[in-house]
N, C-alpha and C. Protein backbone atom coordinates (compact mmCIF):
# COMPACT_ATOMS: atom_id res chain seq x y z
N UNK A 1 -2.22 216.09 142.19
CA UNK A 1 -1.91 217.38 141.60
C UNK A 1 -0.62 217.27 140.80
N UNK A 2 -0.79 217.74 139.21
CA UNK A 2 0.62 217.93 138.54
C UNK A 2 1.80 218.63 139.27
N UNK A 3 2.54 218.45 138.73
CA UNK A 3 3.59 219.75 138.97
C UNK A 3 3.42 220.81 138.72
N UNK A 4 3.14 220.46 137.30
CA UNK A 4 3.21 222.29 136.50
C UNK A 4 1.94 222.56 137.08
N UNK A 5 0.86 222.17 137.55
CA UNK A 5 -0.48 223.34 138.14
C UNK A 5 -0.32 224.37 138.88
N UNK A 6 -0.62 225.46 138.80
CA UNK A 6 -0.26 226.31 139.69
C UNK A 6 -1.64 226.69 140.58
N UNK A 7 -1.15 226.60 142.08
CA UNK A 7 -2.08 226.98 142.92
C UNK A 7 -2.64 228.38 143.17
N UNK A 8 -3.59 228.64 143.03
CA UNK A 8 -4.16 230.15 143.38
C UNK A 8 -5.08 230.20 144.44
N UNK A 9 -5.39 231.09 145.14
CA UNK A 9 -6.13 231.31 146.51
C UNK A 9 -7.01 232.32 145.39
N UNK A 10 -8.32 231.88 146.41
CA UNK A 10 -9.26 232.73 145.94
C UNK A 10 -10.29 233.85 147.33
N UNK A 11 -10.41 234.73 147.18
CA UNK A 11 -10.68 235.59 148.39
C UNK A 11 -12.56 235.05 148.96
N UNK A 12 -13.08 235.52 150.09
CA UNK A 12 -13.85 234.59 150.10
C UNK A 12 -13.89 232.96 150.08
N UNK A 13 -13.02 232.14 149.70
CA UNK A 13 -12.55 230.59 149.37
C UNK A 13 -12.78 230.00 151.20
N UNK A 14 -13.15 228.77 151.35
CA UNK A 14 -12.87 228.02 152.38
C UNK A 14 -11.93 227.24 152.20
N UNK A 15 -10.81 227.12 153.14
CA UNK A 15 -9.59 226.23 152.82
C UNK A 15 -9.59 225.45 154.22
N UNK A 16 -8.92 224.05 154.40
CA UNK A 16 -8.55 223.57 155.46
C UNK A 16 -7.00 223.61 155.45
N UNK A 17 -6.24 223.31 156.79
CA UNK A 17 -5.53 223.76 157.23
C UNK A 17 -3.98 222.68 156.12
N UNK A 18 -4.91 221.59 156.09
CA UNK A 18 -4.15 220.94 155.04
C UNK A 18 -3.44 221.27 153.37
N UNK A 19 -4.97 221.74 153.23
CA UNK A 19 -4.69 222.68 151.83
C UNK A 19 -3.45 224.02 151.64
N UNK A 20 -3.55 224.85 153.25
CA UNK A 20 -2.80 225.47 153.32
C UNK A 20 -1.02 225.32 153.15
N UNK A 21 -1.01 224.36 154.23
CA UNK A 21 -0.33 224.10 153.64
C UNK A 21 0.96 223.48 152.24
N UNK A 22 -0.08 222.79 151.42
CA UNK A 22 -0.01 223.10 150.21
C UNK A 22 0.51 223.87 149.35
N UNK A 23 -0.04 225.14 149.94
CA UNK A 23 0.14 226.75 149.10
C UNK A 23 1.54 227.09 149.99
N UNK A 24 1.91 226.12 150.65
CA UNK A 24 3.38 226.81 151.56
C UNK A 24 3.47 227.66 152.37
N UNK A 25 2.09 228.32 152.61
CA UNK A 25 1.70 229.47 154.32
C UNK A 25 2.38 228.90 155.23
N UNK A 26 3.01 230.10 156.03
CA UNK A 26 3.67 230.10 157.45
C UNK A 26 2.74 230.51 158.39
N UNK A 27 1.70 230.35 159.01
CA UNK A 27 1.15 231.29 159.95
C UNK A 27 1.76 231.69 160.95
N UNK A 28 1.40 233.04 161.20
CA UNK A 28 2.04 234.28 162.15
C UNK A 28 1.64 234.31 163.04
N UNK A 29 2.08 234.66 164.39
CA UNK A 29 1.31 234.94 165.67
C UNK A 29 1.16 236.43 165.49
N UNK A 30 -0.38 236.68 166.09
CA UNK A 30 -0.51 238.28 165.81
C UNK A 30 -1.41 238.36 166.87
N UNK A 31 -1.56 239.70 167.66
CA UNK A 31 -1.93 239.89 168.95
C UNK A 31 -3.42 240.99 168.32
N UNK A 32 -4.39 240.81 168.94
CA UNK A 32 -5.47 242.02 168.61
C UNK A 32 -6.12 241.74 167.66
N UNK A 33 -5.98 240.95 166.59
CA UNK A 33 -6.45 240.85 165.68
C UNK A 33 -7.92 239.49 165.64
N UNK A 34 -8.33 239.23 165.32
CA UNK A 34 -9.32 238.10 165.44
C UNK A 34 -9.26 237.46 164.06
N UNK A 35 -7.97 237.09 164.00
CA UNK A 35 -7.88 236.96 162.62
C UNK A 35 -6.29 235.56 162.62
N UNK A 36 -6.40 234.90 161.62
CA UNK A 36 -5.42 234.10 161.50
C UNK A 36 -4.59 234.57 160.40
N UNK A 37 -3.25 234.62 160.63
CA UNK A 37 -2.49 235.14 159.66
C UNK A 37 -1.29 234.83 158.73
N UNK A 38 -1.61 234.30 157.61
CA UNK A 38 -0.21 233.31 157.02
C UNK A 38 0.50 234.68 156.43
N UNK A 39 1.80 233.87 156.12
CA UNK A 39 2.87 234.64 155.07
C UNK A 39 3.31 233.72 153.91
N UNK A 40 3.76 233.70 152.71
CA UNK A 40 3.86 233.34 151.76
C UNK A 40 5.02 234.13 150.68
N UNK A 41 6.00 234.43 150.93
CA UNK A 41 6.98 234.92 150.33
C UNK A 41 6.80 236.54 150.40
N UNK A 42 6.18 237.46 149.61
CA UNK A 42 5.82 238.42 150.08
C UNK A 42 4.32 239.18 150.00
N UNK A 43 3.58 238.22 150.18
CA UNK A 43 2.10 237.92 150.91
C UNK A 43 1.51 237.68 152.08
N UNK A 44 0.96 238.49 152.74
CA UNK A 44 0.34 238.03 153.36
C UNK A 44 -1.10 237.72 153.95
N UNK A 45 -1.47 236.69 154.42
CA UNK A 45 -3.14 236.46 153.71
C UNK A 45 -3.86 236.23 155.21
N UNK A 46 -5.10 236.59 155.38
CA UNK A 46 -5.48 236.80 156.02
C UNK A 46 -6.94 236.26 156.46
N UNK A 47 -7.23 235.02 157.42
CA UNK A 47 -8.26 234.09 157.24
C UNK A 47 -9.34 234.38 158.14
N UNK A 48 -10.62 234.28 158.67
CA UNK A 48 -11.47 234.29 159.75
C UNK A 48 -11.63 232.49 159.56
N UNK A 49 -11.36 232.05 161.13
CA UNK A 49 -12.44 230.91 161.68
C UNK A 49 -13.07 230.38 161.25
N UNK A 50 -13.88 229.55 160.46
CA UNK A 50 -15.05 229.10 160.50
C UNK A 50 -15.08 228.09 161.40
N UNK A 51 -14.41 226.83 161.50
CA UNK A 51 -14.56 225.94 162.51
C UNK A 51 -13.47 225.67 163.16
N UNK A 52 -12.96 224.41 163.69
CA UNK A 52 -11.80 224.15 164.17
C UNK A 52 -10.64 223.87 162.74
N UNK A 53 -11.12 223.51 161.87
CA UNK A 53 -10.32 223.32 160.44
C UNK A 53 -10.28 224.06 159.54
N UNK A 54 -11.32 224.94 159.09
CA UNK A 54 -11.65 225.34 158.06
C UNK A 54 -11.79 227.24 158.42
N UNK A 55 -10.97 227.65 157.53
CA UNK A 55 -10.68 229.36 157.34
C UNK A 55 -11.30 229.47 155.99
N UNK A 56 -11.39 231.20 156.56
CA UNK A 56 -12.48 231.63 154.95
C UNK A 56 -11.38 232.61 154.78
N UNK A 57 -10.84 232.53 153.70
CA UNK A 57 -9.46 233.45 153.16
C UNK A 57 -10.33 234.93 153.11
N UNK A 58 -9.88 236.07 153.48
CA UNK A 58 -10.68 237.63 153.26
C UNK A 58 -9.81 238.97 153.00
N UNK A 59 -8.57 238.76 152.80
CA UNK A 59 -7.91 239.55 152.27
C UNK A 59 -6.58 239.07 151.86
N UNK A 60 -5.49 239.55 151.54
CA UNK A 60 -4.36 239.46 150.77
C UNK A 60 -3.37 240.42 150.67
N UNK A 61 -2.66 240.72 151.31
CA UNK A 61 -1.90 242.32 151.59
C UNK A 61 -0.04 241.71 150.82
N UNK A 62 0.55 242.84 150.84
CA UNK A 62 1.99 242.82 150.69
C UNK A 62 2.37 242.77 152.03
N UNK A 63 3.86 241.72 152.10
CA UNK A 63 4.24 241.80 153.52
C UNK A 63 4.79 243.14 154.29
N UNK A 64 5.22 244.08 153.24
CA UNK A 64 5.72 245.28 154.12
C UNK A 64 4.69 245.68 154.46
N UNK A 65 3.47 245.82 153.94
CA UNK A 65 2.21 246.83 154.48
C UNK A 65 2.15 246.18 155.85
N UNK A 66 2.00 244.64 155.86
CA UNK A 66 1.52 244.51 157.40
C UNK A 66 2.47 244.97 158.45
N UNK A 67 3.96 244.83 158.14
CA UNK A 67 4.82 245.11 159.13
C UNK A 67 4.85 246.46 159.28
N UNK A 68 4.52 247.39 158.92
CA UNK A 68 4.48 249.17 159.07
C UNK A 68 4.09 249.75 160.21
């Protein structure tokens, strides 16, 4: 990968945990949710499971909304 490329997430997308990090995600511990949860500056993105590696990206929020 260049430098100058810029990475974009796409909703629906399968990513592995490698890729993620890539994009520079922090994942969050979050209670109730069935859901895996990164942060990204002031993003935060929001994955379901598919296997032990592989998340299906399904939403994309601002970080204040989640903290409210």
């Amino acid at each position: 990968m260049e430098m100058n490329e810029i990475l974009t997430m796409q909703i629906n997308e399968v990513y592995n945990s490698s890729e993620l990090l890539e994009f520079g995600l922090v994942e969050k511990e979050v209670k109730e949710l069935p859901a895996r949860v990164f942060i990204n500056g002031t993003k935060v993105y929001f994955f379901e499971p598919i296997n032990n590696n592989d998340l299906r990206l399904y939403s994309i929020i601002n970080k204040r909304s989640f903290f409210l």
